[in-house]
N, C-alpha and C. Protein backbone atom coordinates (compact mmCIF):
# COMPACT_ATOMS: atom_id res chain seq x y z
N UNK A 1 -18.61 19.72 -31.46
CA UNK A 1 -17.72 20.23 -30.43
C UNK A 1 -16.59 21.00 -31.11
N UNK A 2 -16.40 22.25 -30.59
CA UNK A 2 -15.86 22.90 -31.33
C UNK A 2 -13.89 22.87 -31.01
N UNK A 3 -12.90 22.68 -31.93
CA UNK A 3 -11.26 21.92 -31.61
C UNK A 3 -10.87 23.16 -30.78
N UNK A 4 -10.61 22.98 -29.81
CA UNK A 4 -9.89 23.38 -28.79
C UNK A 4 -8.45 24.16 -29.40
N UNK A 5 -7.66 23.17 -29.89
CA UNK A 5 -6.49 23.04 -30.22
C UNK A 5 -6.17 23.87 -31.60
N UNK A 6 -7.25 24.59 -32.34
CA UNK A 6 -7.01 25.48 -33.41
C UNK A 6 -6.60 26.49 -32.95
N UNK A 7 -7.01 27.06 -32.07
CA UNK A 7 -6.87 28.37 -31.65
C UNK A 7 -4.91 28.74 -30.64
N UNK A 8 -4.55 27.11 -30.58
CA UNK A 8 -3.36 27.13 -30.32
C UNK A 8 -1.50 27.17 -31.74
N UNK A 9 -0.96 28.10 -30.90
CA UNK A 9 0.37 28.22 -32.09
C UNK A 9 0.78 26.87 -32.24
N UNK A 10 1.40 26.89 -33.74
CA UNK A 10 2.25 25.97 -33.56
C UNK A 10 3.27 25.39 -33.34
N UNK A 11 3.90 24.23 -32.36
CA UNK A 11 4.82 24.21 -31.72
C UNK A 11 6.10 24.74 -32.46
N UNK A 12 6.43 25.10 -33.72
CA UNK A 12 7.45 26.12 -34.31
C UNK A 12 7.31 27.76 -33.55
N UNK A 13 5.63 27.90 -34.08
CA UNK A 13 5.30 29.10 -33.42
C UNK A 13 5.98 29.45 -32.15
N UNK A 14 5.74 28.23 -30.95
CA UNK A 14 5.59 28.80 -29.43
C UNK A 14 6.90 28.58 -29.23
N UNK A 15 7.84 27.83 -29.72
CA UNK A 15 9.29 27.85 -29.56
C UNK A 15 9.81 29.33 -30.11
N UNK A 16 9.35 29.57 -31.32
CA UNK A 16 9.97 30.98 -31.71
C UNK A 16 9.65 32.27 -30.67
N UNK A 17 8.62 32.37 -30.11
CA UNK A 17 8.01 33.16 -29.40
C UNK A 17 8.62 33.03 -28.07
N UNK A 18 8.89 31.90 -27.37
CA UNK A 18 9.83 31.66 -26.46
C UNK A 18 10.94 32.00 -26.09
N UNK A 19 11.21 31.69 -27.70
CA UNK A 19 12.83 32.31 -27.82
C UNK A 19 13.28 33.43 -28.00
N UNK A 20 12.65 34.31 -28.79
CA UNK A 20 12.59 35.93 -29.52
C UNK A 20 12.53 36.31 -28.16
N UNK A 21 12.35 36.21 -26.97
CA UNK A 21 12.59 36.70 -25.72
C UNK A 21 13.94 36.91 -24.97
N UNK A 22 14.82 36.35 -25.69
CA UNK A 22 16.16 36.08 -24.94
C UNK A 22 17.27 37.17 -25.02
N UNK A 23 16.81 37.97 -26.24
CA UNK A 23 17.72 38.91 -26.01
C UNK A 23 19.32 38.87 -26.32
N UNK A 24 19.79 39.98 -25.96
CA UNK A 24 21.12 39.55 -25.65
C UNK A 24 21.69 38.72 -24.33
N UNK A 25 21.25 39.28 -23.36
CA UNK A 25 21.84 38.35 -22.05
C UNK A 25 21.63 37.24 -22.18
N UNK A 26 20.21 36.24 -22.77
CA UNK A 26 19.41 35.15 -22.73
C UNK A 26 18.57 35.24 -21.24
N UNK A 27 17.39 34.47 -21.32
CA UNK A 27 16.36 34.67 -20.53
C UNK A 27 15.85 36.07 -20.32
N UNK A 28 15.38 37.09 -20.93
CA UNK A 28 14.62 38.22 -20.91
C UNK A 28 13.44 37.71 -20.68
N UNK A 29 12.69 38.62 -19.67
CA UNK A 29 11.37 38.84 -19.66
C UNK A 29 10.91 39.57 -20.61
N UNK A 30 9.31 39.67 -20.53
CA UNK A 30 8.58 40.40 -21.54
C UNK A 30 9.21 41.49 -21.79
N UNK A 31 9.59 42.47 -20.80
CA UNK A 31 9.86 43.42 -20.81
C UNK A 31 11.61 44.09 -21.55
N UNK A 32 12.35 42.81 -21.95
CA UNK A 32 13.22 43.25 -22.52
C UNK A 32 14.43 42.07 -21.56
N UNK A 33 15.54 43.02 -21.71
CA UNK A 33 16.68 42.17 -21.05
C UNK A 33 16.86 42.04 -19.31
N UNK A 34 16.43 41.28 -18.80
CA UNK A 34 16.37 41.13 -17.47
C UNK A 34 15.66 42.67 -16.79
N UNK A 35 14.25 43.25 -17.33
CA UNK A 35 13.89 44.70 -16.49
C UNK A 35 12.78 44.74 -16.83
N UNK A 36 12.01 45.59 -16.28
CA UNK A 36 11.19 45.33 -16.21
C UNK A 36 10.04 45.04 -14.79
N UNK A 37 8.55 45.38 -14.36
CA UNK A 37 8.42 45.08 -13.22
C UNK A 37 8.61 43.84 -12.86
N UNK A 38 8.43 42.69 -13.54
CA UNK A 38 8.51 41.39 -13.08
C UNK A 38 10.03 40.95 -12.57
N UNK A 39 10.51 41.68 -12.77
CA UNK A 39 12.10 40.85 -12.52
C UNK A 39 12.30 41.28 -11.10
N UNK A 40 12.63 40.28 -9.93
CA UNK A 40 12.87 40.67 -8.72
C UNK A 40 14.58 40.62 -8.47
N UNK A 41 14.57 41.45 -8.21
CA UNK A 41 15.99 42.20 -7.45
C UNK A 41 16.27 41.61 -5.89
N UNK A 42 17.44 41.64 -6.04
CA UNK A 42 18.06 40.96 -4.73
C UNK A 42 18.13 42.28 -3.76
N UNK A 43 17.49 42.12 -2.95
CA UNK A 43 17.58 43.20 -1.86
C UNK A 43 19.17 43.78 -1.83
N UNK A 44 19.57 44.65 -1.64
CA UNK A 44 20.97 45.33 -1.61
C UNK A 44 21.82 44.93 -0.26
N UNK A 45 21.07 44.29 0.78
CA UNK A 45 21.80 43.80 1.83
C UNK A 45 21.75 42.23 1.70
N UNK A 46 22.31 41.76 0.63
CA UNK A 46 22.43 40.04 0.42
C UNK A 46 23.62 40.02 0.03
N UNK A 47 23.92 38.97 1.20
CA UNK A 47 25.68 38.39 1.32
C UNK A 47 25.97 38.05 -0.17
N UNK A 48 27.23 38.25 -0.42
CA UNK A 48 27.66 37.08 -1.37
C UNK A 48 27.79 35.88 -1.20
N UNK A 49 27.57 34.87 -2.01
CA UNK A 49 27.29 33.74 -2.14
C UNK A 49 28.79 33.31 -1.58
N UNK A 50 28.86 31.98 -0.49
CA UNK A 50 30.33 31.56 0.35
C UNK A 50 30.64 30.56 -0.87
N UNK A 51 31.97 30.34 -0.63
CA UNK A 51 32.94 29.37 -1.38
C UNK A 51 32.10 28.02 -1.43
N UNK A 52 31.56 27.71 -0.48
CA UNK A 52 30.78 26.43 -0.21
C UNK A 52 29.50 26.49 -0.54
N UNK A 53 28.90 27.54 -0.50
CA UNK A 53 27.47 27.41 -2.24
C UNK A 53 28.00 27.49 -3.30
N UNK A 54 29.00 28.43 -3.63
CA UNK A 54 29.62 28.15 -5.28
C UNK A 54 29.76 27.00 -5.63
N UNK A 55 30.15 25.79 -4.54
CA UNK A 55 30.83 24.78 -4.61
C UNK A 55 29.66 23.80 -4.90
N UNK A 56 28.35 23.65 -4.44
CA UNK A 56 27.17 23.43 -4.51
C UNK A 56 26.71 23.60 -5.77
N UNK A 57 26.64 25.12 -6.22
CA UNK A 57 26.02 25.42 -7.53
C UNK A 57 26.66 24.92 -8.89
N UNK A 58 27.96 24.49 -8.16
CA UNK A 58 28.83 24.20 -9.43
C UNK A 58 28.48 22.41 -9.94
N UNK A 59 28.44 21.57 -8.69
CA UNK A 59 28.08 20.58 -8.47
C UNK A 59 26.70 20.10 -9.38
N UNK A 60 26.18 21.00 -8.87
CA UNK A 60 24.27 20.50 -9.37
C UNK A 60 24.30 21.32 -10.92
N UNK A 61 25.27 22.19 -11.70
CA UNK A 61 25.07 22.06 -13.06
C UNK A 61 25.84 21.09 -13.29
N UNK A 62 26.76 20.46 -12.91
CA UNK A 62 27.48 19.15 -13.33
C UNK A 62 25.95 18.15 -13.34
N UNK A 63 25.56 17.75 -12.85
CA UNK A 63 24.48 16.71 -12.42
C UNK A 63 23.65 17.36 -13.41
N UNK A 64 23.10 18.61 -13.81
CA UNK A 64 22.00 18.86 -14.54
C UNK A 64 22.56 18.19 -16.03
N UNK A 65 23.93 19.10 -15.94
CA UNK A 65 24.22 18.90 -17.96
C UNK A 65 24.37 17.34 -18.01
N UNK A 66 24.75 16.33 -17.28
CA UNK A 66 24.53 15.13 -17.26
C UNK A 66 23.37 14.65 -17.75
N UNK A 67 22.69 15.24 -16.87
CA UNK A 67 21.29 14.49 -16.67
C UNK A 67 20.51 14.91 -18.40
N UNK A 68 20.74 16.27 -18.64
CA UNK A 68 20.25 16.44 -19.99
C UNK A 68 21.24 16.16 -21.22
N UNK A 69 22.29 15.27 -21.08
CA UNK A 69 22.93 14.33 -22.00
C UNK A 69 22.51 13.16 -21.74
N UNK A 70 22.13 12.20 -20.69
CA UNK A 70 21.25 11.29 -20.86
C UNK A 70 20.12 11.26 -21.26
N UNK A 71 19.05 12.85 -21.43
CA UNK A 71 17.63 12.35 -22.10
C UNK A 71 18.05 12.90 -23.53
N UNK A 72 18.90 13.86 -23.99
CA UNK A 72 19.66 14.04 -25.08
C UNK A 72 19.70 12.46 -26.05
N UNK A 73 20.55 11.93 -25.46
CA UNK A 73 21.06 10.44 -25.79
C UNK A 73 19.72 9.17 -26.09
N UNK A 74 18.85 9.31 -25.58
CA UNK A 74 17.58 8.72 -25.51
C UNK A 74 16.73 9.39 -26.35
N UNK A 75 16.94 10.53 -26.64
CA UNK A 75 15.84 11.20 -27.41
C UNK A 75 15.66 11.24 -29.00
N UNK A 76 14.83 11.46 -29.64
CA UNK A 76 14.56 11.50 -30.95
C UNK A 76 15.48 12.29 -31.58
N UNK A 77 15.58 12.12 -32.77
CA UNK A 77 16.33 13.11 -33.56
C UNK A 77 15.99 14.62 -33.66
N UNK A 78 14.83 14.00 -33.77
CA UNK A 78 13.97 15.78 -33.63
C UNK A 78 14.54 16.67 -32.94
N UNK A 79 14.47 16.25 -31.43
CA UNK A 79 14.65 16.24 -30.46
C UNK A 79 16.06 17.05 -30.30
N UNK A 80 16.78 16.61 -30.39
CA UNK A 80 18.44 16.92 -31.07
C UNK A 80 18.74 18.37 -32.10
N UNK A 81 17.72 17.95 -33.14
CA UNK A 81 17.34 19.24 -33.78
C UNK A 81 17.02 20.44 -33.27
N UNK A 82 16.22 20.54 -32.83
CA UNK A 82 15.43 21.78 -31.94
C UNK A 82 16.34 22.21 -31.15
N UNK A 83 17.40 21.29 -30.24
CA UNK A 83 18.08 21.87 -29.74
C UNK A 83 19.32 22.42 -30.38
N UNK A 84 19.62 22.06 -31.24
CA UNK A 84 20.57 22.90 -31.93
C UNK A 84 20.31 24.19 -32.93
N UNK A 85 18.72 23.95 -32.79
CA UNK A 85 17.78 25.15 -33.32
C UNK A 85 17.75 26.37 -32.49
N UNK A 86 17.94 25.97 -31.35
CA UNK A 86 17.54 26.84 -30.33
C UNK A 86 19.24 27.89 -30.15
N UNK A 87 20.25 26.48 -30.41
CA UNK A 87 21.37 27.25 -29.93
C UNK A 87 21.62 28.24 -31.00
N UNK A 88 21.46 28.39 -32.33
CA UNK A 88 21.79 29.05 -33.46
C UNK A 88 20.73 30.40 -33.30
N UNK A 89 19.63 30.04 -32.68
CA UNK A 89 18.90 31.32 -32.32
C UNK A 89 19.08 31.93 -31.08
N UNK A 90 19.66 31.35 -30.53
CA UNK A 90 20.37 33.12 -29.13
C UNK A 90 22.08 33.27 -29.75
N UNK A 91 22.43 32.67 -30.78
CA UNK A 91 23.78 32.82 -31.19
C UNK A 91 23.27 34.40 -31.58
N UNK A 92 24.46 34.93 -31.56
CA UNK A 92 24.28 36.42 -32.30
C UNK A 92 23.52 36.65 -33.65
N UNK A 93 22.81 37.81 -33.43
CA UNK A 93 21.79 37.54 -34.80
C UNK A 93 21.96 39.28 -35.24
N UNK A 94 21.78 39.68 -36.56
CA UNK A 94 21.53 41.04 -37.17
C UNK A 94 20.85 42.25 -36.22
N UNK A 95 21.21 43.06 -36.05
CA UNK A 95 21.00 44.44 -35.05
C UNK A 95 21.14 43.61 -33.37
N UNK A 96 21.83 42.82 -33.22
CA UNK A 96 21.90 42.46 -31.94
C UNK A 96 23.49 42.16 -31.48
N UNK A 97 23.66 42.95 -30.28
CA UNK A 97 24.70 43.08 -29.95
C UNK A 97 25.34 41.58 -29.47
N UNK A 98 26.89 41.01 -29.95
CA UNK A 98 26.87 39.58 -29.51
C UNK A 98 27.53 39.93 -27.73
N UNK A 99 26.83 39.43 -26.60
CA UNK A 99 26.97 39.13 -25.51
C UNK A 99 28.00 37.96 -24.75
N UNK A 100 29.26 37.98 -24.87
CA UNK A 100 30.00 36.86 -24.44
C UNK A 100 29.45 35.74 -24.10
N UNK A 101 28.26 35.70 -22.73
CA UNK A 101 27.60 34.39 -22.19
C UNK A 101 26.78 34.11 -22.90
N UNK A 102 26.13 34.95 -23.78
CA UNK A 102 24.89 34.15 -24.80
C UNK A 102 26.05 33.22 -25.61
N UNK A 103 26.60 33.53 -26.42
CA UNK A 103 27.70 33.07 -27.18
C UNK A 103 28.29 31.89 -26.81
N UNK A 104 28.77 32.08 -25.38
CA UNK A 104 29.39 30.55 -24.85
C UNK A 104 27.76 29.64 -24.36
N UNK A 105 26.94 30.46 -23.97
CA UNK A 105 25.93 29.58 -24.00
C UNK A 105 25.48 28.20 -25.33
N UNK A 106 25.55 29.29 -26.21
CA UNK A 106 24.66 28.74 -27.45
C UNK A 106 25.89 27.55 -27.57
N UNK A 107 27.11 27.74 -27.86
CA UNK A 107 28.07 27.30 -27.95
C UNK A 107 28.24 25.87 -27.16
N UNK A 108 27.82 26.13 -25.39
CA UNK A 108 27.91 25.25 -25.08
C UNK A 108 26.57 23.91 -25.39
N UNK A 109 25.30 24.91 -25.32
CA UNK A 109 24.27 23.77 -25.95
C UNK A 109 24.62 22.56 -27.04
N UNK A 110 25.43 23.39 -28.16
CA UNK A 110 25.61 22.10 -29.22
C UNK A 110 26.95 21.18 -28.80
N UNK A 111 27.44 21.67 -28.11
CA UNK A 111 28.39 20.82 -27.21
C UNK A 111 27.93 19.64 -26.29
N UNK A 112 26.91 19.56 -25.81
CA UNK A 112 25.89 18.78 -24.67
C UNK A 112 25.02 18.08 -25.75
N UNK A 113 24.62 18.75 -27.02
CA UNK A 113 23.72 17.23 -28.11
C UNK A 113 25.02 16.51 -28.74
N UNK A 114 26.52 17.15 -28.87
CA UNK A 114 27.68 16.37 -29.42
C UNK A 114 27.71 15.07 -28.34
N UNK A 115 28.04 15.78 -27.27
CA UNK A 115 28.10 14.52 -25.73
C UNK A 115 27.40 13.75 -25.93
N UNK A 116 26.14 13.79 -26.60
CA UNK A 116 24.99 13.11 -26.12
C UNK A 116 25.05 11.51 -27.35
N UNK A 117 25.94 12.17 -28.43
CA UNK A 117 25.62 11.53 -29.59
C UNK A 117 26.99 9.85 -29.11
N UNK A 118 27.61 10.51 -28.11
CA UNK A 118 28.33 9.29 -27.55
C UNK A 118 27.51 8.15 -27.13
N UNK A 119 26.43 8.58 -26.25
CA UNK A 119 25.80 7.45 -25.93
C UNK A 119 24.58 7.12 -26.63
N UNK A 120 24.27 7.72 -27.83
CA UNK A 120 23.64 6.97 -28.85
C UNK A 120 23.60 5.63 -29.48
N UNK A 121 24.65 5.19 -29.54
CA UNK A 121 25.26 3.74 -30.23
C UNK A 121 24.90 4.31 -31.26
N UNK A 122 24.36 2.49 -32.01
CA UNK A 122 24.30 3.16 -33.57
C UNK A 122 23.64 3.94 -34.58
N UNK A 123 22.33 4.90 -33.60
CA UNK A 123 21.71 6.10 -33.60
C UNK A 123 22.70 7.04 -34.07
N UNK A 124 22.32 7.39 -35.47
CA UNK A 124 23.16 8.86 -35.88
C UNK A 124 22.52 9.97 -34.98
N UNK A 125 23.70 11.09 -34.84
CA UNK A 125 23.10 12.15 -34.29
C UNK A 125 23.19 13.32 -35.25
């Protein structure tokens, strides 16, 4: 039976490949920085978002970055690694312009495995 699983990257591979997508803004599609046919556009007659969805959206990343400092905190070292792997790779890199929100992004990622290393106990982080 012939391994299935040769013909797959390796998980260094598919993280790098993942990532080499992000661009300057972070999250690029194939096609570059947010363009491209796949990227859907907000019709030109869409309200702005009211005080009371901001208030919502602001809410549920509170609850998310939580929630990913508790599996942070539970998780392997590895685990921890990669993510601070990840933040050093949308940090500004050679021929790439640095983007304010990538920057506070990456920035804030290793900030959320620091959080996390609180509820480690006596797990180094």
């Amino acid at each position: 039976m012939p391994d299935i699983q040769s013909d797959r990257p390796s998980p260094p591979e598919q993280r790098h490949k993942a990532l080499s997508r992000w661009e300057n803004e972070g999250g690029a599609g194939p096609f570059g920085a947010q363009e491209g046919p796949l990227v859907r556009q907000a019709p030109p007659d869409t309200p702005p978002l009211t005080d009371a969805e901001l208030l919502h959206l602001r809410v549920r990343v509170i609850a998310l970055e939580n929630l990913i400092i508790a599996l942070l905190a539970e998780g392997p070292e590895r685990q921890l690694e990669v993510a601070r792997e990840m933040a050093a790779f949308i940090s500004p890199r050679a021929n790439f312009t640095p983007h304010p929100m990538t920057v506070q992004a990456a920035v804030h990622m290793v900030d959320l495995v620091n959080r996390a290393g609180h509820f480690r106990g006596d797990r180094p982080i």
